[in-house]
PDB file of N, CA and C in Angstrom:
ATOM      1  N   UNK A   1     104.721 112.555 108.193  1.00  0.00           N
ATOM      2  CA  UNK A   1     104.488 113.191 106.922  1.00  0.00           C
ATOM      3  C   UNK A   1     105.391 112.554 105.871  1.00  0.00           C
ATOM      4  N   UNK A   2     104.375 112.268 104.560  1.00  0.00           N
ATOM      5  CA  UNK A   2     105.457 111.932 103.304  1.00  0.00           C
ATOM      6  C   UNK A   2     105.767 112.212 102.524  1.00  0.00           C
ATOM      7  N   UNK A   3     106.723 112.953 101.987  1.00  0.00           N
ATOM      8  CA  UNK A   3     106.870 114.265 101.064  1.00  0.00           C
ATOM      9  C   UNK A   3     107.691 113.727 100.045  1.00  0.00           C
ATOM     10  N   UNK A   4     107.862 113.585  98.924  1.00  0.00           N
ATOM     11  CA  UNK A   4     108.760 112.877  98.517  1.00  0.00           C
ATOM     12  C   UNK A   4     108.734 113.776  96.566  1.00  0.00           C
ATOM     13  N   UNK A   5     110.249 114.246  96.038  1.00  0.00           N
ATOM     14  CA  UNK A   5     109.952 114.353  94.833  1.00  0.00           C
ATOM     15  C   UNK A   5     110.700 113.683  93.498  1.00  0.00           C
ATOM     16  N   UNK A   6     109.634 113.552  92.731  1.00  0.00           N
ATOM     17  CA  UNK A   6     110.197 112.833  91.211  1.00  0.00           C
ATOM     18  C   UNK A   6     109.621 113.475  90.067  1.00  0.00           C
ATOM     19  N   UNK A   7     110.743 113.226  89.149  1.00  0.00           N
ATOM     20  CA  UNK A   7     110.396 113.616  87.764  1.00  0.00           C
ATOM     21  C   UNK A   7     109.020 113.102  87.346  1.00  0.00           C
ATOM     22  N   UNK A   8     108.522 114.319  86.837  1.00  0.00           N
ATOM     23  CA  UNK A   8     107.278 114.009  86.410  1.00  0.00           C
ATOM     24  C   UNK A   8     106.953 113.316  84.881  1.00  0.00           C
ATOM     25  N   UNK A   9     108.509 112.874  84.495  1.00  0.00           N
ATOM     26  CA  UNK A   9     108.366 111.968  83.226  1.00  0.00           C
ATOM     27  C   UNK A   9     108.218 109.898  83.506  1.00  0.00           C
ATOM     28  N   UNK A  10     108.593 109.988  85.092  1.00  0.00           N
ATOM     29  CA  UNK A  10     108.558 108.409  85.643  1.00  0.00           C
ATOM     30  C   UNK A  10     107.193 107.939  85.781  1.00  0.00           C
ATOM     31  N   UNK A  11     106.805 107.007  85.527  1.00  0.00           N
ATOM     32  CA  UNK A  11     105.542 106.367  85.733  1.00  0.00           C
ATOM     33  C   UNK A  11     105.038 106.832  87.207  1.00  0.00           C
ATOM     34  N   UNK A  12     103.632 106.933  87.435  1.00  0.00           N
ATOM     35  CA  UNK A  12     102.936 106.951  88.891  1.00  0.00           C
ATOM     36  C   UNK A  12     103.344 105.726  89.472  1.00  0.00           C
ATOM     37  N   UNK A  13     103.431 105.573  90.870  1.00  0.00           N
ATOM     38  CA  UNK A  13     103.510 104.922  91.272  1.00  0.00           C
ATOM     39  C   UNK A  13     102.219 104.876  92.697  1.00  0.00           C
ATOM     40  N   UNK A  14     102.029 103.498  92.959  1.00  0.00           N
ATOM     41  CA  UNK A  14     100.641 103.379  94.000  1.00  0.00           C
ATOM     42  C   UNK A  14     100.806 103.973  95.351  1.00  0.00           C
ATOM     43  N   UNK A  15     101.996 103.767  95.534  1.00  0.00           N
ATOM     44  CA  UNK A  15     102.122 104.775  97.133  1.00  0.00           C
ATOM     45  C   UNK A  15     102.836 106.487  96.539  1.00  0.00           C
ATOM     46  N   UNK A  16     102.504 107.059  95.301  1.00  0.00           N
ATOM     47  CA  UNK A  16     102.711 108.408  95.190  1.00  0.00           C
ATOM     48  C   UNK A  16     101.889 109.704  96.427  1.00  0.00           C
ATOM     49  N   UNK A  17     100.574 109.280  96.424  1.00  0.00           N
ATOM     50  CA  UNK A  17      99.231 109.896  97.320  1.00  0.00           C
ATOM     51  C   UNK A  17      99.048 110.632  96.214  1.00  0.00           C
ATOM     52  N   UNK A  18      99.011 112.087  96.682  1.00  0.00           N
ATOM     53  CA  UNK A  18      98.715 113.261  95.642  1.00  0.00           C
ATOM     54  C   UNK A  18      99.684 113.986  95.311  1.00  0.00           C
ATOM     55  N   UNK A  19      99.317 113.461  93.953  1.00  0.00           N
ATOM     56  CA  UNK A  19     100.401 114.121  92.930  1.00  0.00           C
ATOM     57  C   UNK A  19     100.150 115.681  92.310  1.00  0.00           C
ATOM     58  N   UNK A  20     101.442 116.153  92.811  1.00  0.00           N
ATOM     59  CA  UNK A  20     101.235 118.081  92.427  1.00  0.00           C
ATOM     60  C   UNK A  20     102.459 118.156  91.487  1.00  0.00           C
ATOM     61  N   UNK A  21     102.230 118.928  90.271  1.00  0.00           N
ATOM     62  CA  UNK A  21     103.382 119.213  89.546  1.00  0.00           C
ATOM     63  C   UNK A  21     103.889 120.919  90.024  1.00  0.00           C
ATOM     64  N   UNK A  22     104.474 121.087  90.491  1.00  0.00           N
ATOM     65  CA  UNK A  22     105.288 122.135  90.916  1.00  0.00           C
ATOM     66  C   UNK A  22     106.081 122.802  89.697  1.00  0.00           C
ATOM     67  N   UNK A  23     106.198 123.088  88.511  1.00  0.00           N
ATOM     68  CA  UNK A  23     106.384 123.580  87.773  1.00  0.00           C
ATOM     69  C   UNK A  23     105.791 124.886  87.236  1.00  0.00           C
ATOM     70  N   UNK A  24     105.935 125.639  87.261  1.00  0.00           N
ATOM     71  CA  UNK A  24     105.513 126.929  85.932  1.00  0.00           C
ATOM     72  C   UNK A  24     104.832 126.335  84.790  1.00  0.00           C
ATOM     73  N   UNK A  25     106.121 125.824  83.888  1.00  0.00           N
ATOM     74  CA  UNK A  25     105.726 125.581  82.742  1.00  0.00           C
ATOM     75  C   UNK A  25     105.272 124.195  82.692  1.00  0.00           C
ATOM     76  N   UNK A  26     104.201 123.354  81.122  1.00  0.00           N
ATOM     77  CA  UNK A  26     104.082 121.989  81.267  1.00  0.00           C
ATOM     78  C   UNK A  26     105.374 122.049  81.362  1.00  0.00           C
ATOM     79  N   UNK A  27     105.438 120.560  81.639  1.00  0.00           N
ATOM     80  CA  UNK A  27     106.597 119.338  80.488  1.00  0.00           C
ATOM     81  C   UNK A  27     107.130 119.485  79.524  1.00  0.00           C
ATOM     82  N   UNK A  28     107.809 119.665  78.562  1.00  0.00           N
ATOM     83  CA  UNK A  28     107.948 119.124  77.589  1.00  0.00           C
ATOM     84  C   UNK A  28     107.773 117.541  76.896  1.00  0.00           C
ATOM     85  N   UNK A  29     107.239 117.519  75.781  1.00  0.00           N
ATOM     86  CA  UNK A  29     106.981 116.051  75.384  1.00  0.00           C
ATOM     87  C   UNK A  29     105.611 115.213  76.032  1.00  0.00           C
ATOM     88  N   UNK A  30     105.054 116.018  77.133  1.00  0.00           N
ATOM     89  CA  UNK A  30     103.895 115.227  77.726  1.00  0.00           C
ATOM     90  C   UNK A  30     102.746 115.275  77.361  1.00  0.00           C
ATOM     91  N   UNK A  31     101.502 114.957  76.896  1.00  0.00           N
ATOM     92  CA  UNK A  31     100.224 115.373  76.860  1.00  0.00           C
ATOM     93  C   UNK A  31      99.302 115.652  78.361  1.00  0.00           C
ATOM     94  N   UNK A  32      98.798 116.560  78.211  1.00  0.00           N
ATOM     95  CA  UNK A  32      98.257 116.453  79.572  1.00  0.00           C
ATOM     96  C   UNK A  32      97.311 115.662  79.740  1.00  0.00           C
ATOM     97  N   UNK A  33      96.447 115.409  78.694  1.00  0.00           N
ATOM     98  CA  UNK A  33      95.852 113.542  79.281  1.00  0.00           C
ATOM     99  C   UNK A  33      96.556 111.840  79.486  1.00  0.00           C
ATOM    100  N   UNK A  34      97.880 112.301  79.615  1.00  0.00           N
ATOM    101  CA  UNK A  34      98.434 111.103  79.446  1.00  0.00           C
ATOM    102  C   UNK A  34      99.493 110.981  81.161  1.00  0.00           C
ATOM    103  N   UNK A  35      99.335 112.364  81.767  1.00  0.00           N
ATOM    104  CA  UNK A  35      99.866 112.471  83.061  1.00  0.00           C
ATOM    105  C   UNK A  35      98.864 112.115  83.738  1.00  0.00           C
ATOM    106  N   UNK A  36      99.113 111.827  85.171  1.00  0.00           N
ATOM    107  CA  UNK A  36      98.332 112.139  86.255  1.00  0.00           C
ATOM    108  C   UNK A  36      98.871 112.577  86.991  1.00  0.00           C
ATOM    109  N   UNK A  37      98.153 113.807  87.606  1.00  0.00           N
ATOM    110  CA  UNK A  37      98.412 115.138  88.429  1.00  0.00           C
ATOM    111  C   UNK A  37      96.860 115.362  88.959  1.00  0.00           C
ATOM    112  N   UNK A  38      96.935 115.841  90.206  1.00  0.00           N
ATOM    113  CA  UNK A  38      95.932 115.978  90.943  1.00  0.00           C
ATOM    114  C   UNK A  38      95.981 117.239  91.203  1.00  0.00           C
ATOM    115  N   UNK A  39      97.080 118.531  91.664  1.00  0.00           N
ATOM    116  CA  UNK A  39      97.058 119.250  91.589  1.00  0.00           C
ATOM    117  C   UNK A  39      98.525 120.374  91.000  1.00  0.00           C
ATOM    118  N   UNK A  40      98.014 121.482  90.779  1.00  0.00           N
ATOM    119  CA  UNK A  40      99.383 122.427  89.511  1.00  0.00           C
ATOM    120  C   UNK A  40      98.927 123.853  89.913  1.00  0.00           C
ATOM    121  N   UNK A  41      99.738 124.175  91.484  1.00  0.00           N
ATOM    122  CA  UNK A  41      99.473 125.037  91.791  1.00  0.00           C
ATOM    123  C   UNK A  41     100.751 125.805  91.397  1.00  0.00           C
ATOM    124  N   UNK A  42     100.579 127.003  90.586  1.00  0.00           N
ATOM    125  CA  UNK A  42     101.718 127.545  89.729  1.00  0.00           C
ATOM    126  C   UNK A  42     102.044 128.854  90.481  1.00  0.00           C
ATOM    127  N   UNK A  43     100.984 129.440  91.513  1.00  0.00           N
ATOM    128  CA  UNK A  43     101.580 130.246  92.401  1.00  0.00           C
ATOM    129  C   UNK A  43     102.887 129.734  93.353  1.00  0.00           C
ATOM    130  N   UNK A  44     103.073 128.117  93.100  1.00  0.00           N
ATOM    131  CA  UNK A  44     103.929 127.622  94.122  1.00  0.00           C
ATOM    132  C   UNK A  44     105.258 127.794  93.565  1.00  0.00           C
ATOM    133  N   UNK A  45     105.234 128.044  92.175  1.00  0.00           N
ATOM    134  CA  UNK A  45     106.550 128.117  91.676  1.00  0.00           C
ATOM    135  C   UNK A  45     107.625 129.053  91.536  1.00  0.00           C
ATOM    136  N   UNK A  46     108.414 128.691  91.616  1.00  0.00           N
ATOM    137  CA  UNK A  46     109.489 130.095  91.461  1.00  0.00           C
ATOM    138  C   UNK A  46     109.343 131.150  90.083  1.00  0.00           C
ATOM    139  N   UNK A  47     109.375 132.152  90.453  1.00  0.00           N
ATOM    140  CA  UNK A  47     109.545 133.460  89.169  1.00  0.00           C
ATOM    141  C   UNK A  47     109.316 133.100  88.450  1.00  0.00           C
ATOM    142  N   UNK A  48     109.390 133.944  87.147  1.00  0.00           N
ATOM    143  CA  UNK A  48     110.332 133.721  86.113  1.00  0.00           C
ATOM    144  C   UNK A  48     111.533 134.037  86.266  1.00  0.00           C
ATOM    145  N   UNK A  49     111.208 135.167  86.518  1.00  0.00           N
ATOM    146  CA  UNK A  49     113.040 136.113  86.748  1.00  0.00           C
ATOM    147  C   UNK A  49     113.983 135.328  87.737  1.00  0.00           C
ATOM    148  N   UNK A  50     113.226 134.501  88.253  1.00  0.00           N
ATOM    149  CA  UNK A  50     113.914 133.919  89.132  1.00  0.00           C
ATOM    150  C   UNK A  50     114.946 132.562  88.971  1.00  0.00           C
ATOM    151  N   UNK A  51     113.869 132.010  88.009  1.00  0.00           N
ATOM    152  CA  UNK A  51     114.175 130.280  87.404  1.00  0.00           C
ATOM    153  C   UNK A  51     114.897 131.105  86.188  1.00  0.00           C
ATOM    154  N   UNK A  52     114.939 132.181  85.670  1.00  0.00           N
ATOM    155  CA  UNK A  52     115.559 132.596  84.155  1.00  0.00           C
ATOM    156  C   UNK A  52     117.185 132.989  84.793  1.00  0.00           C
ATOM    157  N   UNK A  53     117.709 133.430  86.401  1.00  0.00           N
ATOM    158  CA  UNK A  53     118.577 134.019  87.095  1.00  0.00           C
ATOM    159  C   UNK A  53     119.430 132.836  87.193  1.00  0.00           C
ATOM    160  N   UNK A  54     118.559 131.315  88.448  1.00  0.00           N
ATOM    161  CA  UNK A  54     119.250 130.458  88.256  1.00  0.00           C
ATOM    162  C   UNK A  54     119.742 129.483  87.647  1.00  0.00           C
ATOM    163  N   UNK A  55     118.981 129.627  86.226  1.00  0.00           N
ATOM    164  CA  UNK A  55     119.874 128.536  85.075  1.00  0.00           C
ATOM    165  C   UNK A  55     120.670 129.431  84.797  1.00  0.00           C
ATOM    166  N   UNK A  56     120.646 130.545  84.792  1.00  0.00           N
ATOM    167  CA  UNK A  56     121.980 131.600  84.352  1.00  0.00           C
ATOM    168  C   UNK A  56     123.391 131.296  84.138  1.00  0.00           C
ATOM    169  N   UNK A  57     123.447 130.169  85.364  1.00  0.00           N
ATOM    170  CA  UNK A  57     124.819 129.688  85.279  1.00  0.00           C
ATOM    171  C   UNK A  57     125.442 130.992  86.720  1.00  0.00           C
ATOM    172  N   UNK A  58     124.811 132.120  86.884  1.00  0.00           N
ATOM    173  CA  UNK A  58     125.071 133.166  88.243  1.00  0.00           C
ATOM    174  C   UNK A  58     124.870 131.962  89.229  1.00  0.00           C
ATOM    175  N   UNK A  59     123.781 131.677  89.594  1.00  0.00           N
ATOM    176  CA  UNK A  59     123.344 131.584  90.633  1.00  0.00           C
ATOM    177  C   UNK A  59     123.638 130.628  91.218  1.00  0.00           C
ATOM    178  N   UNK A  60     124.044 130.513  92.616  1.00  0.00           N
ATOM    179  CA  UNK A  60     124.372 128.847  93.639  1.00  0.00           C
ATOM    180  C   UNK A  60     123.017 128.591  93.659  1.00  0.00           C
ATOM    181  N   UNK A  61     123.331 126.762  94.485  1.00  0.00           N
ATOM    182  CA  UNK A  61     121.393 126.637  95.233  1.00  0.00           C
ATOM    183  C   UNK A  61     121.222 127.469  96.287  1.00  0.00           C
ATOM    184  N   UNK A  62     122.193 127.583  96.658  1.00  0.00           N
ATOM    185  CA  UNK A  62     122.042 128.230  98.160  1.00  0.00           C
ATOM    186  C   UNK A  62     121.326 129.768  98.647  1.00  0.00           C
ATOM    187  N   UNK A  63     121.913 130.610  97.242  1.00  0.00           N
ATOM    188  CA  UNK A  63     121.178 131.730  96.994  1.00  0.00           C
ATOM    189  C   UNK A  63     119.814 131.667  96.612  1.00  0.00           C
ATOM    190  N   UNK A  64     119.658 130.608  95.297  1.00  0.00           N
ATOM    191  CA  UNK A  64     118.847 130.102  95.114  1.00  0.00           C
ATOM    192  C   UNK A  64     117.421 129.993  95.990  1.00  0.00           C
ATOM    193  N   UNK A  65     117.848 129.219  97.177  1.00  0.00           N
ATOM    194  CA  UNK A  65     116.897 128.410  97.750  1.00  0.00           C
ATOM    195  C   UNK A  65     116.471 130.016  98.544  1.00  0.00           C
ATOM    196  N   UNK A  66     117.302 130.550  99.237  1.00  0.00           N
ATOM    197  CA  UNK A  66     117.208 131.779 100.233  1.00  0.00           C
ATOM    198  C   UNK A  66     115.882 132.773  99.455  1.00  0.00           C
ATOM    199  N   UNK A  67     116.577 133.309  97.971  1.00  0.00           N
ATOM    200  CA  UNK A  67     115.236 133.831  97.068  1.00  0.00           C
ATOM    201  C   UNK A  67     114.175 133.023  97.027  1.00  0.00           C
ATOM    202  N   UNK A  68     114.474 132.019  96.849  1.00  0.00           N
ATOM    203  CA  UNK A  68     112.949 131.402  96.602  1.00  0.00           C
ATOM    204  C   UNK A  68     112.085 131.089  97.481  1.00  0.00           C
ATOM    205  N   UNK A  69     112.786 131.130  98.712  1.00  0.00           N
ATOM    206  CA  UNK A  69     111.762 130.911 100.089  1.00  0.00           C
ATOM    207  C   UNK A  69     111.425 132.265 100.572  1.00  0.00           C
ATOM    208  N   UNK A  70     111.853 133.419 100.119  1.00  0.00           N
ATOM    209  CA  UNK A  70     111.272 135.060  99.796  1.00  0.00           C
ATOM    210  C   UNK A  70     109.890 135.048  99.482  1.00  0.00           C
ATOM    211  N   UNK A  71     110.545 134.140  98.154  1.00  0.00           N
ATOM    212  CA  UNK A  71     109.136 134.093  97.363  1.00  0.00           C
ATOM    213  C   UNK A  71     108.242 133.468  98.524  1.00  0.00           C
ATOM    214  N   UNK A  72     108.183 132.428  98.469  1.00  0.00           N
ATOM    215  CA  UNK A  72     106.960 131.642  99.643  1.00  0.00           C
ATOM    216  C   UNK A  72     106.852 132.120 100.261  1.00  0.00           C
ATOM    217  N   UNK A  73     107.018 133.346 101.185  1.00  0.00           N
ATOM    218  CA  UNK A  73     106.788 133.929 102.109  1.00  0.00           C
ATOM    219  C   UNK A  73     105.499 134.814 101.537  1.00  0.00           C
ATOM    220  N   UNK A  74     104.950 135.154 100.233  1.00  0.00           N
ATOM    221  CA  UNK A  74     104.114 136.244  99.314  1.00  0.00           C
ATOM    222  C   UNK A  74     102.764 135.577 100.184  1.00  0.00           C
ATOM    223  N   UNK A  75     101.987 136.420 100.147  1.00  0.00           N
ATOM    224  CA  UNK A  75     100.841 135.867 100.842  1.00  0.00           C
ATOM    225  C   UNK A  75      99.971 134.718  99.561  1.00  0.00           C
ATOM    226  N   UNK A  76      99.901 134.925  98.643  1.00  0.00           N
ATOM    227  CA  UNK A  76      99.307 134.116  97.816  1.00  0.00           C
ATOM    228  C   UNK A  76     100.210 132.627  97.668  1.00  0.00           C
ATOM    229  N   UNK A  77     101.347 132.902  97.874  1.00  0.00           N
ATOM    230  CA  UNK A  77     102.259 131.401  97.778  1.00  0.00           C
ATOM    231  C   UNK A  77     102.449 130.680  99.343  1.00  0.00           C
ATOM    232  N   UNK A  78     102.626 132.007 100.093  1.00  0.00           N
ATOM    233  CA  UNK A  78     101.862 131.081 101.652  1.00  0.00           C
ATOM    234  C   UNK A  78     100.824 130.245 101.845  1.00  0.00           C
ATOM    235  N   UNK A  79      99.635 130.911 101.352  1.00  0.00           N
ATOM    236  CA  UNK A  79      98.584 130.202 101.477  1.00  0.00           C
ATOM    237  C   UNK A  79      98.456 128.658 100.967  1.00  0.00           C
ATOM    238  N   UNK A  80      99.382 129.383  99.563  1.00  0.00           N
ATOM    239  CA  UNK A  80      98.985 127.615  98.942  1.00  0.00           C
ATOM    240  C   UNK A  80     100.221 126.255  99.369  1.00  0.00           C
ATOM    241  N   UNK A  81     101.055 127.294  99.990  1.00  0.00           N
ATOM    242  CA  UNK A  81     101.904 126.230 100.576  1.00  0.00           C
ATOM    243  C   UNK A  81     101.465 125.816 102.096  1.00  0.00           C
ATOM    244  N   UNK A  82     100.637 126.489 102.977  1.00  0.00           N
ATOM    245  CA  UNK A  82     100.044 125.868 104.332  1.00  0.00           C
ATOM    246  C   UNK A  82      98.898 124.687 103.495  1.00  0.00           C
ATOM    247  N   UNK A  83      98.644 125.386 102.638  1.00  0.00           N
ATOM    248  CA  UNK A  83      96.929 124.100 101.882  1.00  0.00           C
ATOM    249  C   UNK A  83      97.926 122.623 101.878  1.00  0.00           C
ATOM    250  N   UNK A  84      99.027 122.918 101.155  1.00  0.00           N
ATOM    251  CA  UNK A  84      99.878 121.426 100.576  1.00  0.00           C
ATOM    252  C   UNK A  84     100.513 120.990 102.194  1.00  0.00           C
ATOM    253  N   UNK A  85     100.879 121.654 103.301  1.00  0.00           N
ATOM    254  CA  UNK A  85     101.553 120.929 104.051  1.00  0.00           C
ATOM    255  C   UNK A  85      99.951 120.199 104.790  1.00  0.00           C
ATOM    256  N   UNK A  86      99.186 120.847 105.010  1.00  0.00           N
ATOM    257  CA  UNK A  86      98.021 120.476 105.160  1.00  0.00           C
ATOM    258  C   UNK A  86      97.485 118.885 104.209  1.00  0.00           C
ATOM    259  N   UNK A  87      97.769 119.099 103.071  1.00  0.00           N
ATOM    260  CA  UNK A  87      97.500 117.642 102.506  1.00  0.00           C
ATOM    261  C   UNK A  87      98.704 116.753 102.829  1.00  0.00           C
ATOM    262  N   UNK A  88      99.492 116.887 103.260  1.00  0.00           N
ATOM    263  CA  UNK A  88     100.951 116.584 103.239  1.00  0.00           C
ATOM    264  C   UNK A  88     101.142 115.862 105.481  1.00  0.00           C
ATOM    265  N   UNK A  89     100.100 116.318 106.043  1.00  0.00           N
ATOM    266  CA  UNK A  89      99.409 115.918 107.123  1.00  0.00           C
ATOM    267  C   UNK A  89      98.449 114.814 106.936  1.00  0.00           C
ATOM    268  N   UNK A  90      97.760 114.648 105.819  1.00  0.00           N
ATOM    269  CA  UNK A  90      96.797 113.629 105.786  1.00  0.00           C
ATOM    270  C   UNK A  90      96.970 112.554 104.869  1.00  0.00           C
ATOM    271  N   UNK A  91      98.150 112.463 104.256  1.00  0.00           N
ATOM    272  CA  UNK A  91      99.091 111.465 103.680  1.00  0.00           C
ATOM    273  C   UNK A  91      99.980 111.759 102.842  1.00  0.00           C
ATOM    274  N   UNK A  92     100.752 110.963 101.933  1.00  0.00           N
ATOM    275  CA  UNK A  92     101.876 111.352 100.917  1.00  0.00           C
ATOM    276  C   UNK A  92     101.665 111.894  99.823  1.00  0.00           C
ATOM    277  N   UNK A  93     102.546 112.906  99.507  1.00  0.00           N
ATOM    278  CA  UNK A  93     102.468 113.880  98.483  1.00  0.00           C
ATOM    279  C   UNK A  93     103.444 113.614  97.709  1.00  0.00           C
ATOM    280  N   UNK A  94     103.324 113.536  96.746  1.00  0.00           N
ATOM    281  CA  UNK A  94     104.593 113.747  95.560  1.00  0.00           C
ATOM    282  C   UNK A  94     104.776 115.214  94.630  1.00  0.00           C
ATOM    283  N   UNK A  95     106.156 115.023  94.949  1.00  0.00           N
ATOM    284  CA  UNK A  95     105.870 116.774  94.097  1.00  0.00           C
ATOM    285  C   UNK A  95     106.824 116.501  92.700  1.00  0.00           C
ATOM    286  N   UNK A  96     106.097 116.575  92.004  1.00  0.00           N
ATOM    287  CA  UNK A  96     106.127 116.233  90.597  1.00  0.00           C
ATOM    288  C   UNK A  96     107.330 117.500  89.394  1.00  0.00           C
ATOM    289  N   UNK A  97     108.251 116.892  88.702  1.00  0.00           N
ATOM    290  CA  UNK A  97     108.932 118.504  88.400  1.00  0.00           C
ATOM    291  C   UNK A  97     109.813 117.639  87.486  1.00  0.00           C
ATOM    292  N   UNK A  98     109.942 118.437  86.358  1.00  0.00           N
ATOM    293  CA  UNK A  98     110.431 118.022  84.653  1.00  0.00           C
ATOM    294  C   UNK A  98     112.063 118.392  85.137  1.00  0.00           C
ATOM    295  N   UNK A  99     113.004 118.809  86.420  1.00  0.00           N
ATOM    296  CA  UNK A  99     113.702 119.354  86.254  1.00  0.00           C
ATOM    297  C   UNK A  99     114.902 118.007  86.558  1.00  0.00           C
ATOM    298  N   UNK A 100     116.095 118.145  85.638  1.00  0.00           N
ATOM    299  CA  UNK A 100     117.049 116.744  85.472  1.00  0.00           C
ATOM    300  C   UNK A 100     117.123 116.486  86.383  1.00  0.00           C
ATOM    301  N   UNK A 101     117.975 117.834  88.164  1.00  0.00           N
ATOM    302  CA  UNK A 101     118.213 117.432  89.147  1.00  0.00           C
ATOM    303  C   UNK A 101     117.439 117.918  90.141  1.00  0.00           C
ATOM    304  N   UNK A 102     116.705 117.201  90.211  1.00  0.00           N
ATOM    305  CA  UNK A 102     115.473 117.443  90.811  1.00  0.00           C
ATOM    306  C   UNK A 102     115.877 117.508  92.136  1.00  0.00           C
ATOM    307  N   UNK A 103     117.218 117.153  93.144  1.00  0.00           N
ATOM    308  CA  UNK A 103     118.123 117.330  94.193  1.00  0.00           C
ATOM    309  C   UNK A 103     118.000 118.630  94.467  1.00  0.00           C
ATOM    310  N   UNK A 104     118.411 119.729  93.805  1.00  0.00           N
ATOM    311  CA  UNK A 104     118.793 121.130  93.446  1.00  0.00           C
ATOM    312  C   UNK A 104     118.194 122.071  92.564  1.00  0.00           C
ATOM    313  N   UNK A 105     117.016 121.453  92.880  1.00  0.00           N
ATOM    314  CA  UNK A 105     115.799 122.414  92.398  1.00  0.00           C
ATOM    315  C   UNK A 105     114.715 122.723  93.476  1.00  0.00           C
ATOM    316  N   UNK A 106     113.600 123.711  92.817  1.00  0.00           N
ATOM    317  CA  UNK A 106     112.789 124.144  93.754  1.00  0.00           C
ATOM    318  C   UNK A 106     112.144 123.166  94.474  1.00  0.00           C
ATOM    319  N   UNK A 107     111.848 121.876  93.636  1.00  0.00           N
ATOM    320  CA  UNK A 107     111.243 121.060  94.510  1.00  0.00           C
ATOM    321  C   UNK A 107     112.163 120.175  95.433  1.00  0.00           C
ATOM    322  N   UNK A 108     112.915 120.756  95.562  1.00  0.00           N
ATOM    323  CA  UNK A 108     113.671 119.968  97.018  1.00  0.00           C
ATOM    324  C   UNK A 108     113.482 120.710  97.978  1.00  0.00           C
ATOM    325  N   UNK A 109     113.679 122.796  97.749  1.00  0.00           N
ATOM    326  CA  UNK A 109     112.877 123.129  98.641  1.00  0.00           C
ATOM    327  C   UNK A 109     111.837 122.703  99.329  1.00  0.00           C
ATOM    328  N   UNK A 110     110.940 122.712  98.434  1.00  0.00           N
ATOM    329  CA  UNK A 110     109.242 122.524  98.789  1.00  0.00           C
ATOM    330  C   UNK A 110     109.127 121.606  99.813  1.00  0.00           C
ATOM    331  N   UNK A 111     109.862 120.622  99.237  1.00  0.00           N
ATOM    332  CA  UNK A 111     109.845 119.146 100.016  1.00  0.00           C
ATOM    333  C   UNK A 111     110.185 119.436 101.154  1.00  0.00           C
ATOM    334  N   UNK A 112     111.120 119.471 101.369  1.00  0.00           N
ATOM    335  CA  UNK A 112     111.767 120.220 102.816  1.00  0.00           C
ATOM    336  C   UNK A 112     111.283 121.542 103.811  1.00  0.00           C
ATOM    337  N   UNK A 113     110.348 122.477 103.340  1.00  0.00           N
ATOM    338  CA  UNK A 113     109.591 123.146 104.004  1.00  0.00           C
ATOM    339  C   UNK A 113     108.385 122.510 104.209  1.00  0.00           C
ATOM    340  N   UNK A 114     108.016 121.344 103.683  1.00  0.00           N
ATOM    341  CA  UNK A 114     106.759 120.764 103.321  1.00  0.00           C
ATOM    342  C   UNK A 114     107.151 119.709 104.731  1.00  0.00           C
ATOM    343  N   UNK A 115     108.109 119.043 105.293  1.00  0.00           N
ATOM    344  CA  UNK A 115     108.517 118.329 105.789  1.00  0.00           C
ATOM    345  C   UNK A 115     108.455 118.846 107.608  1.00  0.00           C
ATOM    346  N   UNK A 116     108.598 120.213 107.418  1.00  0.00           N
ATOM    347  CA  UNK A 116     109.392 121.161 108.651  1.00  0.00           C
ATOM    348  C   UNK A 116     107.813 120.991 109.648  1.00  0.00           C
TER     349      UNK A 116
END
């Protein structure tokens, strides 16, 4: 399996596979005809209350990550996370995300349950 994530402001690249933006919100600064994204499943994303808690400056990743894999556990964010490990079985996925450290964000989760 190839799971791999980058800012969704870097050029595509040919071995990306399918590209999912994992975000809530767009981008900032992007047009959406000027991305390519294949899929923007927004049930996959963390809260609000949640992403509004950990920029707070409160929150570790660690707590972080623990809530947010709560979240994935919801039956509607299960589902769509078995669909992605499922594409994520039949080649490389990129998970796409506007966030600076994209290390210590949700999509490092993802990646890593996406991986398991």
């Amino acid at each position: 399996m190839s799971v791999r994530v980058r800012r969704i402001y870097d050029p595509p690249e040919p071995d990306d596979g399918l590209r999912v933006l994992v975000d809530r919100l767009w981008p900032r600064g992007l047009a959406k005809d000027a991305v390519r994204i294949d899929e923007w499943p927004k049930g996959l994303t963390p809260s609000t209350e949640l992403r509004h808690w950990y920029h707070s400056d409160h929150g570790t990743y660690d707590e972080f990550r623990h809530r947010y894999e709560a979240e994935l556990r919801e039956p509607e964010a299960a589902e769509l996370l078995d669909g992605l490990r499922e594409s994520a079985r039949k080649g490389p996925v990129t998970l796409l995300t506007a966030s600076k450290k994209p290390d210590t964000s949700h999509a490092a989760v993802l990646a890593e349950l996406l991986e398991d």
